[in-house]
Protein backbone atom coordinates (compact mmCIF):
# COMPACT_ATOMS: atom_id res chain seq x y z
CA UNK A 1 -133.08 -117.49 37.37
CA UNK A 2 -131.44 -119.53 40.21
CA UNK A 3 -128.50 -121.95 39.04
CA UNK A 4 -127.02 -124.23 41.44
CA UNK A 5 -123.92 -126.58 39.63
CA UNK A 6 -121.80 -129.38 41.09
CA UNK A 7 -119.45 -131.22 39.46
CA UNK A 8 -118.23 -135.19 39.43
CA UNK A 9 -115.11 -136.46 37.42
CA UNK A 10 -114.29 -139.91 38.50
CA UNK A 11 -110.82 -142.07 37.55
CA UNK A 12 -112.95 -145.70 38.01
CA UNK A 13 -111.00 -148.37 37.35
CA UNK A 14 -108.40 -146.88 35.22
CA UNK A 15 -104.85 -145.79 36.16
CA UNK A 16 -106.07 -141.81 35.36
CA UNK A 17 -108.50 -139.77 34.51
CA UNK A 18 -109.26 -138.67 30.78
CA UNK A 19 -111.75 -136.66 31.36
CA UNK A 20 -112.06 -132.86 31.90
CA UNK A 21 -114.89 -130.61 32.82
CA UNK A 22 -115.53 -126.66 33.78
CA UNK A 23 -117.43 -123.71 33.04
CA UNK A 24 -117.59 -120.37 32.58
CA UNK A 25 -120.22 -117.70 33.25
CA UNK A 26 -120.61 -113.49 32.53
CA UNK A 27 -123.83 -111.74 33.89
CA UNK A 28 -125.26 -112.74 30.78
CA UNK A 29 -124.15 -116.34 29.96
CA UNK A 30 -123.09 -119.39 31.06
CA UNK A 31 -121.06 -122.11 29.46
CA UNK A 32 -120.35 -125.52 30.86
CA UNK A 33 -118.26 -128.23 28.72
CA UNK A 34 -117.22 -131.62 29.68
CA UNK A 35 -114.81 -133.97 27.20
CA UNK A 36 -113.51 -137.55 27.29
CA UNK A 37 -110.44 -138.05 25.78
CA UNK A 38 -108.24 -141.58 23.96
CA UNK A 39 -105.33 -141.73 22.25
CA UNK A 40 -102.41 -143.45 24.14
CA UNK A 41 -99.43 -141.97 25.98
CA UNK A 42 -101.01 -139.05 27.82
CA UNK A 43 -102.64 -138.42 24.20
CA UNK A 44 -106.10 -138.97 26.13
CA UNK A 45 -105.48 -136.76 28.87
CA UNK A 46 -104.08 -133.60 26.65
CA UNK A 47 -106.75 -133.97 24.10
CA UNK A 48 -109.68 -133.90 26.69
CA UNK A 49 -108.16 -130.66 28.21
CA UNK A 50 -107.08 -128.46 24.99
CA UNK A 51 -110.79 -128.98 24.01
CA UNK A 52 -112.50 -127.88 27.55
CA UNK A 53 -109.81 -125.15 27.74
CA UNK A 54 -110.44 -124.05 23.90
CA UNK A 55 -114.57 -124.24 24.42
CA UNK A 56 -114.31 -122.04 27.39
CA UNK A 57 -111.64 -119.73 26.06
CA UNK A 58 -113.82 -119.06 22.18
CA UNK A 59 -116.66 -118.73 24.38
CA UNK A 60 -115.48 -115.89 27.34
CA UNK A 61 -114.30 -114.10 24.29
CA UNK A 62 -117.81 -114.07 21.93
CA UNK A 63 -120.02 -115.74 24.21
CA UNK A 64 -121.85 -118.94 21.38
CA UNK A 65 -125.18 -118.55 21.74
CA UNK A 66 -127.15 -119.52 18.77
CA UNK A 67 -126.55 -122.73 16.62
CA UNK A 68 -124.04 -121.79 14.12
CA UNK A 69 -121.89 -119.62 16.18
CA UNK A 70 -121.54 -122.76 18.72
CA UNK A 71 -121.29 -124.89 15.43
CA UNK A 72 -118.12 -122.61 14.64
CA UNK A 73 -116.84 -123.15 17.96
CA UNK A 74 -116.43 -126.57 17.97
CA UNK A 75 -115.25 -126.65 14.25
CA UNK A 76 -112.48 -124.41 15.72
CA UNK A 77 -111.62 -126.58 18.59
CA UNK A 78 -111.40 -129.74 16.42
CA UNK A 79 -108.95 -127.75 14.63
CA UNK A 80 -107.18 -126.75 17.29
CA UNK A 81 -106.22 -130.19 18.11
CA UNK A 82 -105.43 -131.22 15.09
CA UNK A 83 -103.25 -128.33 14.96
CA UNK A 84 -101.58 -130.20 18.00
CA UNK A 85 -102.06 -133.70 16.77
CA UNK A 86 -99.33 -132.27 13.83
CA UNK A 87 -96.55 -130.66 15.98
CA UNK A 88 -96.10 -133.50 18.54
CA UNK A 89 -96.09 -137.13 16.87
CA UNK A 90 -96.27 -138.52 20.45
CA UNK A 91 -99.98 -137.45 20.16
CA UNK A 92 -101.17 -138.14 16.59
CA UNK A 93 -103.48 -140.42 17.77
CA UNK A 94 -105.44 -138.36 20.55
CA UNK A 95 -109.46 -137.08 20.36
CA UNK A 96 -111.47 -136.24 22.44
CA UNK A 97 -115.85 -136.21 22.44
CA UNK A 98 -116.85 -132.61 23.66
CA UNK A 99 -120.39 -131.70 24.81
CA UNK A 100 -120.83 -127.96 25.75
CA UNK A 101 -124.01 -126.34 27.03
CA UNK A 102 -124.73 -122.96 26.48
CA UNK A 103 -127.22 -121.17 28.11
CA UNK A 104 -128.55 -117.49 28.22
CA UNK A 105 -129.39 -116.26 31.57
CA UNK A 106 -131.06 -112.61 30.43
CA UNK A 107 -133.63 -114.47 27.88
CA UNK A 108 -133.70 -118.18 30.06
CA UNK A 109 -132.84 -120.63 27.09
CA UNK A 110 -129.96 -122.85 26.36
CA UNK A 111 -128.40 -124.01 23.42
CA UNK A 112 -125.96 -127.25 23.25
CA UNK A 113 -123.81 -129.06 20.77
CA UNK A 114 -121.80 -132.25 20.84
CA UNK A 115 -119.32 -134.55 19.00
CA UNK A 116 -118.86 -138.09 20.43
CA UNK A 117 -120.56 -140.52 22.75
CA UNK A 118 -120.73 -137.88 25.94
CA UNK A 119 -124.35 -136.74 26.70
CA UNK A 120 -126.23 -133.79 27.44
CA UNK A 121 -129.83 -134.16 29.34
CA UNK A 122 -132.26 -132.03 30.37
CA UNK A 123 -135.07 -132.85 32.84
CA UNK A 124 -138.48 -130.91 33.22
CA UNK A 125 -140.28 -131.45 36.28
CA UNK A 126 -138.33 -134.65 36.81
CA UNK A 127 -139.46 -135.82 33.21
CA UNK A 128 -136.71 -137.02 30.24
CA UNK A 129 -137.16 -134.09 27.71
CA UNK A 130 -134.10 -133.80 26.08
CA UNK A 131 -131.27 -136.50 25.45
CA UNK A 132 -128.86 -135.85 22.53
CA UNK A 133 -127.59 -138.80 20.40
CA UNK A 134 -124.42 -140.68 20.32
CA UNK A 135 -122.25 -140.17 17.42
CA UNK A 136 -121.11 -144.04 17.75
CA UNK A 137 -121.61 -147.32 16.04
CA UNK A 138 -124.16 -148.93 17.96
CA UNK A 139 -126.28 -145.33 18.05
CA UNK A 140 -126.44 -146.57 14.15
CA UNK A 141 -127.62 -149.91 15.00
CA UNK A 142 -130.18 -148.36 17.43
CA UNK A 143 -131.47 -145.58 14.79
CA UNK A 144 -131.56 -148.52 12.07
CA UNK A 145 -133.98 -150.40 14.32
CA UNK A 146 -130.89 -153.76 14.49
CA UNK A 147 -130.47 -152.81 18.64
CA UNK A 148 -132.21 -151.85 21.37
CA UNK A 149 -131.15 -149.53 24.26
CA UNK A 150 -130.56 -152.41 26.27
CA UNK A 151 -128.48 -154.38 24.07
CA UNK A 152 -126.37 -151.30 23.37
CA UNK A 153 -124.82 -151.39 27.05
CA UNK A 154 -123.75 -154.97 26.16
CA UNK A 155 -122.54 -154.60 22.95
CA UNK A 156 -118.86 -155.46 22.03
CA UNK A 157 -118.63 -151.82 19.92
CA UNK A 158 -120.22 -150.07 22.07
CA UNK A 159 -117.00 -147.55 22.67
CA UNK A 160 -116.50 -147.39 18.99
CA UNK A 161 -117.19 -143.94 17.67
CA UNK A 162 -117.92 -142.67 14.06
CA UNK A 163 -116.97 -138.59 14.78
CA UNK A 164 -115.05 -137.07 17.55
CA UNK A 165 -112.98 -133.67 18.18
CA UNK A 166 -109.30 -134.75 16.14
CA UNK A 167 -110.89 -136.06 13.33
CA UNK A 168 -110.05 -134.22 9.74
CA UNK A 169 -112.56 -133.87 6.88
CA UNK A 170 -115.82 -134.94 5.96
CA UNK A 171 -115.47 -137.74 8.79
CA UNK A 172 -116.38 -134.94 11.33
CA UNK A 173 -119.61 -134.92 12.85
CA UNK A 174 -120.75 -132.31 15.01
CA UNK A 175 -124.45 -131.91 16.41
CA UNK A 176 -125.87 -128.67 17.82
CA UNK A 177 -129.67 -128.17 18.96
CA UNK A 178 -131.43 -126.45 15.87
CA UNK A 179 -133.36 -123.98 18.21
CA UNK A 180 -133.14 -122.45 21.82
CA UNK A 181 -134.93 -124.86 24.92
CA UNK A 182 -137.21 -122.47 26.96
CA UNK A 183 -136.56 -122.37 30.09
CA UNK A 184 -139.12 -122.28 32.79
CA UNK A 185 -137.05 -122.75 36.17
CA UNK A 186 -137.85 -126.51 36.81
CA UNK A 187 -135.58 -127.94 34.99
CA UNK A 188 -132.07 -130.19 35.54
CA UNK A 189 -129.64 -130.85 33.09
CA UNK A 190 -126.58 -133.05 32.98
CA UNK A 191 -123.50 -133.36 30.70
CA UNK A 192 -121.97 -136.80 31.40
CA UNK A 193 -118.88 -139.15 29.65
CA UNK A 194 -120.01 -142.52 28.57
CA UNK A 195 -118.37 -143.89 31.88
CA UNK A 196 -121.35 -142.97 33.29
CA UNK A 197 -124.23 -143.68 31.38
CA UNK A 198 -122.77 -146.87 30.35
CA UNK A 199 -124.33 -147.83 34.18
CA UNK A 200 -127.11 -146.11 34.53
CA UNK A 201 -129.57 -146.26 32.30
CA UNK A 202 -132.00 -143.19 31.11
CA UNK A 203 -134.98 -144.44 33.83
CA UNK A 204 -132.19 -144.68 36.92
CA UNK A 205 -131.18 -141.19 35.95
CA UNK A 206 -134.33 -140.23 36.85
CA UNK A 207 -135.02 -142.12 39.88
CA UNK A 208 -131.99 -140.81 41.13
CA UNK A 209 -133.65 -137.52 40.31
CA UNK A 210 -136.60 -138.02 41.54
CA UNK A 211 -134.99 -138.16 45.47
CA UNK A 212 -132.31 -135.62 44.89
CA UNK A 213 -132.52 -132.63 47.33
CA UNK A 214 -130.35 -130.97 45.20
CA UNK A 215 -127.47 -131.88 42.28
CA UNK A 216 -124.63 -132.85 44.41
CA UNK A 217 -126.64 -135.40 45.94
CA UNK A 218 -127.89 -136.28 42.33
CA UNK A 219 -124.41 -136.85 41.34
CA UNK A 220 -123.77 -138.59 44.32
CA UNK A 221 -126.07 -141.39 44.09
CA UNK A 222 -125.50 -141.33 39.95
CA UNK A 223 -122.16 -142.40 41.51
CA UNK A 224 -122.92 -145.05 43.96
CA UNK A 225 -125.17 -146.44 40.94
CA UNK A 226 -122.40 -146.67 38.31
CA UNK A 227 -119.57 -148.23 41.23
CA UNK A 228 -122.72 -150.70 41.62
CA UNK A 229 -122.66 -151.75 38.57
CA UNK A 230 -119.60 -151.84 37.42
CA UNK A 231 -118.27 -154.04 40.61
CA UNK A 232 -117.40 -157.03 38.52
CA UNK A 233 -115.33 -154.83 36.00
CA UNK A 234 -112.17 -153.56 37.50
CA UNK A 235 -111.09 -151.98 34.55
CA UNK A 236 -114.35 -149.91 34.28
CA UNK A 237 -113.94 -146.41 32.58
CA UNK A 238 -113.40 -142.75 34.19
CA UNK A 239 -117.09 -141.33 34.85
CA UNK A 240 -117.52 -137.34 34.62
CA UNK A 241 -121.12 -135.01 35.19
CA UNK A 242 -121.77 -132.10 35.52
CA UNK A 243 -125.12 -131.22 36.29
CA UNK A 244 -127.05 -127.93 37.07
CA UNK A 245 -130.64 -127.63 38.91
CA UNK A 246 -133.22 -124.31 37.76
CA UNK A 247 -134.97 -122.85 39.78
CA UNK A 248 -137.42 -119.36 39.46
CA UNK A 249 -135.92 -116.44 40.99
C-alpha cells in the first residue's frame, strides 16, 4: 500500500499555537495523532504535546491496533496528564482533545479513537465515508435533533466540550471505531482541530478534494478556505491537519 502524508499546524489569529501533531510508523504500522490543547498559562501548549508525545510513545512500544488496546491507550494518556495537572498547580487547568489514527499496513485497515471536538475523516473515492463525532455541547443539540450542522458553526457554545484528555472520572469520554475500516487504496483521511473545520464545512472538504493532485495541495487549499473565512475574525483559532492519501501498490 502506497501512503503519502503532509502535515498543516497553523497559529491563526492567536498569539501561539496549541496544537501538536506527528506520527509514527514500523514496517507494520502506522500511527498518526493530532491534539488541541486549553488551559491558560502555557497550560494549552504542554497539555497538547504530553498527549501527542504519550500516544506515539504507548504506541512504538505495543503498537494499538484493535479497539480496546487503543481504548487503553488513551485512558493512559488522560492519566498521564492528570498525573501532570497534580505536580505543577500552574497547569491544573490544562486538556487537551486527542484524535489518533491507527492503521495496519500488513492487513490494510485502520482503527481510530478520539476524545474532544478534533476530527478524523476518511474519504473513498472522493466520497464522505467516515466522520467521527464531537464530544461537545452542540454535537448534543445536533444528535437531539434542537441544531443543525449549520447552526452549529454559529453557535455561541460551540467550543464548549463535555469530555477531553485531563478530565478525571466518569466525566471522561473516549470514542474508538468498534471494528477495523477496509482498506482498498482509494482512500484519504484527515485528522483536523476544530480551527479548521469550524470553516470549512464537510461538502468544501470535499471539493477541495475533489481538485487535489495530492494532500499537500489538499491541505493547502483547506487552508486558503479557512483564512477565507475567518477574515472578519482576527482572533480566529490555531488550525492543524494532517492528512494521508492511499493508493494500491
Amino acid at each position: 500500500m502506497q501512503i503519502e502524508l503532509a502535515l498543516m499546524s497553523e497559529q491563526g489569529g492567536r498569539s501561539y499555537n496549541e496544537d501538536a501533531c506527528g506520527h509514527w510508523h514500523s514496517e507494520r504500522y502506522l500511527c498518526c495523532v493530532l491534539a488541541d490543547g486549553a488551559g491558560g498559562h502555557g497550560g494549552g501548549d504542554i497539555a497538547s504535546k504530553l498527549a501527542v508525545s504519550h500516544v506515539l510513545q504507548g504506541y512504538a512500544s505495543l503498537p494499538a491496533h484493535a479497539p480496546q488496546a487503543l481504548h487503553a491507550l488513551l485512558q493512559d494518556t488522560n492519566r498521564e496528564l492528570l498525573a501532570q495537572r497534580a505536580a505543577n498547580p500552574s497547569l491544573r487547568n490544562m486538556h487537551s482533545t486527542v484524535v489518533v489514527l491507527s492503521i495496519d499496513l500488513q492487513d490494510r485497515n485502520a482503527l481510530w479513537g478520539h476524545c474532544g471536538d478534533s476530527r478524523f475523516y476518511a474519504f473513498r473515492d472522493g466520497q464522505l465515508a467516515v466522520r467521527t463525532r464531537d464530544h461537545s455541547l452542540v454535537q448534543s443539540l445536533i444528535d437531539g435533533g434542537m441544531l443543525d450542522e449549520a447552526g452549529a458553526r454559529v453557535h455561541p457554545k460551540r467550543s464548549e466540550l463535555y469530555s477531553a484528555l485531563g478530565t478525571d472520572g466518569s466525566d471522561l469520554h473516549i470514542s474508538v471505531s468498534p471494528a477495523p475500516l477496509p482498506l482498498f487504496g482509494r482512500e484519504a483521511l484527515m485528522l483536523c482541530t476544530d480551527g479548521l473545520w469550524e470553516w470549512v464545512p464537510d461538502e468544501d472538504i470535499a471539493a477541495a478534494l475533489a481538485i487535489a493532485p495530492g494532500p499537500h495541495a489538499w491541505l493547502k487549499n483547506l487552508q486558503k478556505r479557512v483564512l477565507l473565512a475567518a477574515a472578519d475574525k482576527p482572533n480566529h483559532d490555531n488550525f492543524s491537519a494532517l492528512a494521508l492519501w492511499l493508493g494500491a501498490d
